[in-house]
N, C-alpha and C. Protein backbone atom coordinates (compact mmCIF):
# COMPACT_ATOMS: atom_id res chain seq x y z
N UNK A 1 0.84 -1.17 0.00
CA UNK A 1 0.00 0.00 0.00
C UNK A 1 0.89 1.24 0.00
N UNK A 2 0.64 1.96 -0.89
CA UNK A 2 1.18 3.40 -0.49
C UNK A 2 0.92 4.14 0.42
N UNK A 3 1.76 5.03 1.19
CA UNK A 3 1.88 5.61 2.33
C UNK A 3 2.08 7.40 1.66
N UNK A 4 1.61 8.10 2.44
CA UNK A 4 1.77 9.40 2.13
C UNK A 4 2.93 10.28 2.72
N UNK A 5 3.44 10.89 2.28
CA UNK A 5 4.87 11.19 3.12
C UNK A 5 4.40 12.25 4.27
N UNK A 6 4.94 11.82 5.22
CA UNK A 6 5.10 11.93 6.65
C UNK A 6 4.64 13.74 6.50
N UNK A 7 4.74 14.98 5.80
CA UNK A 7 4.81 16.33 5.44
C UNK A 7 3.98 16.45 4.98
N UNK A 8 2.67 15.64 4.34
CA UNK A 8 1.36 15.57 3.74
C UNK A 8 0.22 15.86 4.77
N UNK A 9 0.63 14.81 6.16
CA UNK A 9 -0.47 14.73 7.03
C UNK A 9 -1.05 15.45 8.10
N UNK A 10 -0.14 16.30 8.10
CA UNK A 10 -0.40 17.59 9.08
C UNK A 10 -1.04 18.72 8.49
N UNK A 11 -0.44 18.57 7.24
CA UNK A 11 -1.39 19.82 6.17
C UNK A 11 -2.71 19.43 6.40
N UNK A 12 -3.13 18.29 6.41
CA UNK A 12 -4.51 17.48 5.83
C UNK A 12 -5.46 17.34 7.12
N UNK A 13 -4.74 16.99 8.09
CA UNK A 13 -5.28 17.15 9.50
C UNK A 13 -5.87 18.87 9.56
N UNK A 14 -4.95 19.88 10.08
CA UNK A 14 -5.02 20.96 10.15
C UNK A 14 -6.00 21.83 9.69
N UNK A 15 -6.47 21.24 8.16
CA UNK A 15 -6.89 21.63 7.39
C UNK A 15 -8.87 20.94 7.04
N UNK A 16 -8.64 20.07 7.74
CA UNK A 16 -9.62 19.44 7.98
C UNK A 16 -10.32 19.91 9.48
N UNK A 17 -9.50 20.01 10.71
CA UNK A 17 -9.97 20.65 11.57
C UNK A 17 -10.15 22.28 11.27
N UNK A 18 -9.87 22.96 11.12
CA UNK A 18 -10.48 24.30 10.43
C UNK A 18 -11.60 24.34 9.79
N UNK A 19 -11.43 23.82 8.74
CA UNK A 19 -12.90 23.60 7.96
C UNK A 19 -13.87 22.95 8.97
N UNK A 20 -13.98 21.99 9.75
CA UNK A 20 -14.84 21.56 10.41
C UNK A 20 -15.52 22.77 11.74
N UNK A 21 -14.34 23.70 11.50
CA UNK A 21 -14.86 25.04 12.99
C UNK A 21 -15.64 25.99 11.92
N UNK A 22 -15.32 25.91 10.80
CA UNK A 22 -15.97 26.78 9.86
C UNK A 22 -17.64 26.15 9.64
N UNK A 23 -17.99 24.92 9.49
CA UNK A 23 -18.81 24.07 9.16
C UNK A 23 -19.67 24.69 10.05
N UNK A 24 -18.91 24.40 11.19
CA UNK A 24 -19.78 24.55 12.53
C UNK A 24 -20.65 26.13 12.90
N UNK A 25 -19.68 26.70 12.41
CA UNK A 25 -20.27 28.01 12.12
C UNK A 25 -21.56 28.48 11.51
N UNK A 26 -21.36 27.50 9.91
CA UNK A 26 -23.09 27.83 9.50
C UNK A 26 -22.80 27.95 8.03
N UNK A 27 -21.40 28.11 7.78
CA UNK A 27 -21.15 28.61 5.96
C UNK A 27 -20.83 27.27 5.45
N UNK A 28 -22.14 26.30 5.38
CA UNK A 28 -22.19 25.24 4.93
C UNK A 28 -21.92 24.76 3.91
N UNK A 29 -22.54 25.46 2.28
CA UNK A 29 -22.45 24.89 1.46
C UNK A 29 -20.93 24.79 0.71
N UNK A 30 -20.40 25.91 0.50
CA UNK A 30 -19.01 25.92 0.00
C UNK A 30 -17.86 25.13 0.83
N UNK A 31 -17.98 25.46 1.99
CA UNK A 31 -17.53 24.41 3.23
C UNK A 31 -17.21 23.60 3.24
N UNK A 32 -18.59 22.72 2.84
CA UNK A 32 -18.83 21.18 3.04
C UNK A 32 -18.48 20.37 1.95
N UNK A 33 -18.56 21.36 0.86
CA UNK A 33 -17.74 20.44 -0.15
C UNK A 33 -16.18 20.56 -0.10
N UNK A 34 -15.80 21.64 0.63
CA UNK A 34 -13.94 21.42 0.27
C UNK A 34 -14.03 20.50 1.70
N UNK A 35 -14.78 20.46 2.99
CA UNK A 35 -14.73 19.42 3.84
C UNK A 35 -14.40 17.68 3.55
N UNK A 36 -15.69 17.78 2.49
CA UNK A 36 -15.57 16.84 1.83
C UNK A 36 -14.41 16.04 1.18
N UNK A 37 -13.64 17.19 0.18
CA UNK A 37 -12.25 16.88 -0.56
C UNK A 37 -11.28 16.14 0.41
N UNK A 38 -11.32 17.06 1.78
CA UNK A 38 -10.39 16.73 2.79
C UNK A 38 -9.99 15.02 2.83
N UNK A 39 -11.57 14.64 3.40
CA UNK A 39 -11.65 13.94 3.97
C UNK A 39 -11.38 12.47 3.21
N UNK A 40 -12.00 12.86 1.69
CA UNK A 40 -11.14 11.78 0.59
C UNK A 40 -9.91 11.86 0.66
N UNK A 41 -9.04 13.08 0.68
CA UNK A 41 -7.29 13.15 0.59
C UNK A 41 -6.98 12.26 1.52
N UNK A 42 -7.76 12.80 2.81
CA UNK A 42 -7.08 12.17 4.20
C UNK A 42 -7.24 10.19 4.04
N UNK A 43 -8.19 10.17 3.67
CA UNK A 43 -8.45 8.27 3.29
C UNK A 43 -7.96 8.12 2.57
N UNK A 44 -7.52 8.32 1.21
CA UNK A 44 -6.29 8.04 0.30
C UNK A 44 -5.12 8.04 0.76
N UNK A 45 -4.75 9.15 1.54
CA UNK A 45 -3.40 9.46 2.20
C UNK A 45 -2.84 8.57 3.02
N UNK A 46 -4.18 8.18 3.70
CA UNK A 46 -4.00 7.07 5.02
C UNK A 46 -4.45 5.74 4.95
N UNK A 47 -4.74 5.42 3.41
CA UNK A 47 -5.46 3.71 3.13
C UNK A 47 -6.87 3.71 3.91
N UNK A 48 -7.84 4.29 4.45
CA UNK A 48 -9.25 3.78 4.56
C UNK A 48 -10.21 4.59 4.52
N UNK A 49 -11.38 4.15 4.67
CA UNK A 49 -12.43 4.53 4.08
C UNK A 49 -13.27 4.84 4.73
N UNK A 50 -13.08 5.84 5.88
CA UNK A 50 -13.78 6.34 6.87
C UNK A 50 -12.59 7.58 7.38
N UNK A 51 -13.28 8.81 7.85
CA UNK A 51 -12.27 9.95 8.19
C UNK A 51 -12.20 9.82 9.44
N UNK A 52 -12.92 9.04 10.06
CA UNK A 52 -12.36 9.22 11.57
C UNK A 52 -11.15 8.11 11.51
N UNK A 53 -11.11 6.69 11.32
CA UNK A 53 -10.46 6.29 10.89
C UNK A 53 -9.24 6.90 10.41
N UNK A 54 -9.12 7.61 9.55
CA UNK A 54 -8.37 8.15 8.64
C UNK A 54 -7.39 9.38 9.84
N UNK A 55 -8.16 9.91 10.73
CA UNK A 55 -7.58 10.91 11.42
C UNK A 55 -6.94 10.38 12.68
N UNK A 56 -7.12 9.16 13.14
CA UNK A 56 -6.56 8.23 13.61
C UNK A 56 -5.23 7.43 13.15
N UNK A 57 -5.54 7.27 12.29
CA UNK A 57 -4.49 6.62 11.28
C UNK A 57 -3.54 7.63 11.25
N UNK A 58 -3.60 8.89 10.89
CA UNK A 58 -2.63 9.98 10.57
C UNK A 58 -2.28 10.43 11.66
N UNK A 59 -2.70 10.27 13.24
CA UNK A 59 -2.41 10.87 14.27
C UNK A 59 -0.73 9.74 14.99
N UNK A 60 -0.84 8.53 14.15
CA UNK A 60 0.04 7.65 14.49
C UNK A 60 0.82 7.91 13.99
N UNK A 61 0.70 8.70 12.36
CA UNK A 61 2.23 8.22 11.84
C UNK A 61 2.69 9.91 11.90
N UNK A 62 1.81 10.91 11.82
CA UNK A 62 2.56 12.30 12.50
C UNK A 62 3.55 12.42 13.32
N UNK A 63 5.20 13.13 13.28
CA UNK A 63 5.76 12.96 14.26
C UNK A 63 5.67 13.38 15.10
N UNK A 64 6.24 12.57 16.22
CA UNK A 64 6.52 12.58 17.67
C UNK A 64 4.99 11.98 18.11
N UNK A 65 4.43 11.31 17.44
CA UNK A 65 3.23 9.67 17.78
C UNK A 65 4.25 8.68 18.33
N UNK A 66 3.77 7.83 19.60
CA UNK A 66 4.29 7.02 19.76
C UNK A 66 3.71 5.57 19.06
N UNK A 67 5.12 4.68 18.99
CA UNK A 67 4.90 3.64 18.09
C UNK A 67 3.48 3.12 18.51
N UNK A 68 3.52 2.86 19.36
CA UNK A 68 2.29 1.66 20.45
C UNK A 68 1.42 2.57 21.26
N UNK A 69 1.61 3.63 20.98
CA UNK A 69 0.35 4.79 21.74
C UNK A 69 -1.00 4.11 20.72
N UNK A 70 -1.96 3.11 21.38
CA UNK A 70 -3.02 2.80 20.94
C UNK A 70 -4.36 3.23 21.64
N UNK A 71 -4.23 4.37 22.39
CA UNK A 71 -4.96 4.79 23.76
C UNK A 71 -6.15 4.93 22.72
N UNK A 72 -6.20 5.53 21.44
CA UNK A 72 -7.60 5.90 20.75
C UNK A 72 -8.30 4.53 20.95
N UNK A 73 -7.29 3.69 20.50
CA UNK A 73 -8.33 2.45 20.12
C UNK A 73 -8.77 2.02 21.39
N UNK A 74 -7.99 1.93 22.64
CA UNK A 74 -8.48 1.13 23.46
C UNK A 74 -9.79 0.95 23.80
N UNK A 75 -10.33 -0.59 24.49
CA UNK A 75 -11.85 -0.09 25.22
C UNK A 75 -11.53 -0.08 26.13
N UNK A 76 -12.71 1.03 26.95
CA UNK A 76 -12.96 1.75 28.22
C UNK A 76 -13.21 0.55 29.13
């Protein structure tokens, strides 16, 4: 599988949380479609097919993630 270089995923994160404070705001329609774009980059970027997933995935391989920091996944 291809991997996205390590300098991709912080843009994509960043950029995805912004737009989502914008969303939230109310300026929906133009928004929600570059929201949208994000969130395909970010699942391409990161191999799956869900953005939470996907923002998970990218929170591991961002540096200074620890290898085995699996605290997202754990159950409570």
């Amino acid at each position: 599988m291809l991997m996205a270089h390590p300098a991709v995923l912080p843009g994509l994160v960043d950029r995805y949380w912004a737009l989502s404070v914008l969303d939230a705001a109310g300026d929906a329609s133009p928004v929600r479609r570059e929201i949208r774009d994000v969130e395909h980059a970010l699942c391409v970027a990161t191999g799956t097919t869900d953005v939470h997933a996907a923002l998970i995935a990218a929170r591991h391989r961002l540096p200074g993630a620890g290898a085995l920091d699996d605290s997202v996944l754990a159950p409570r």
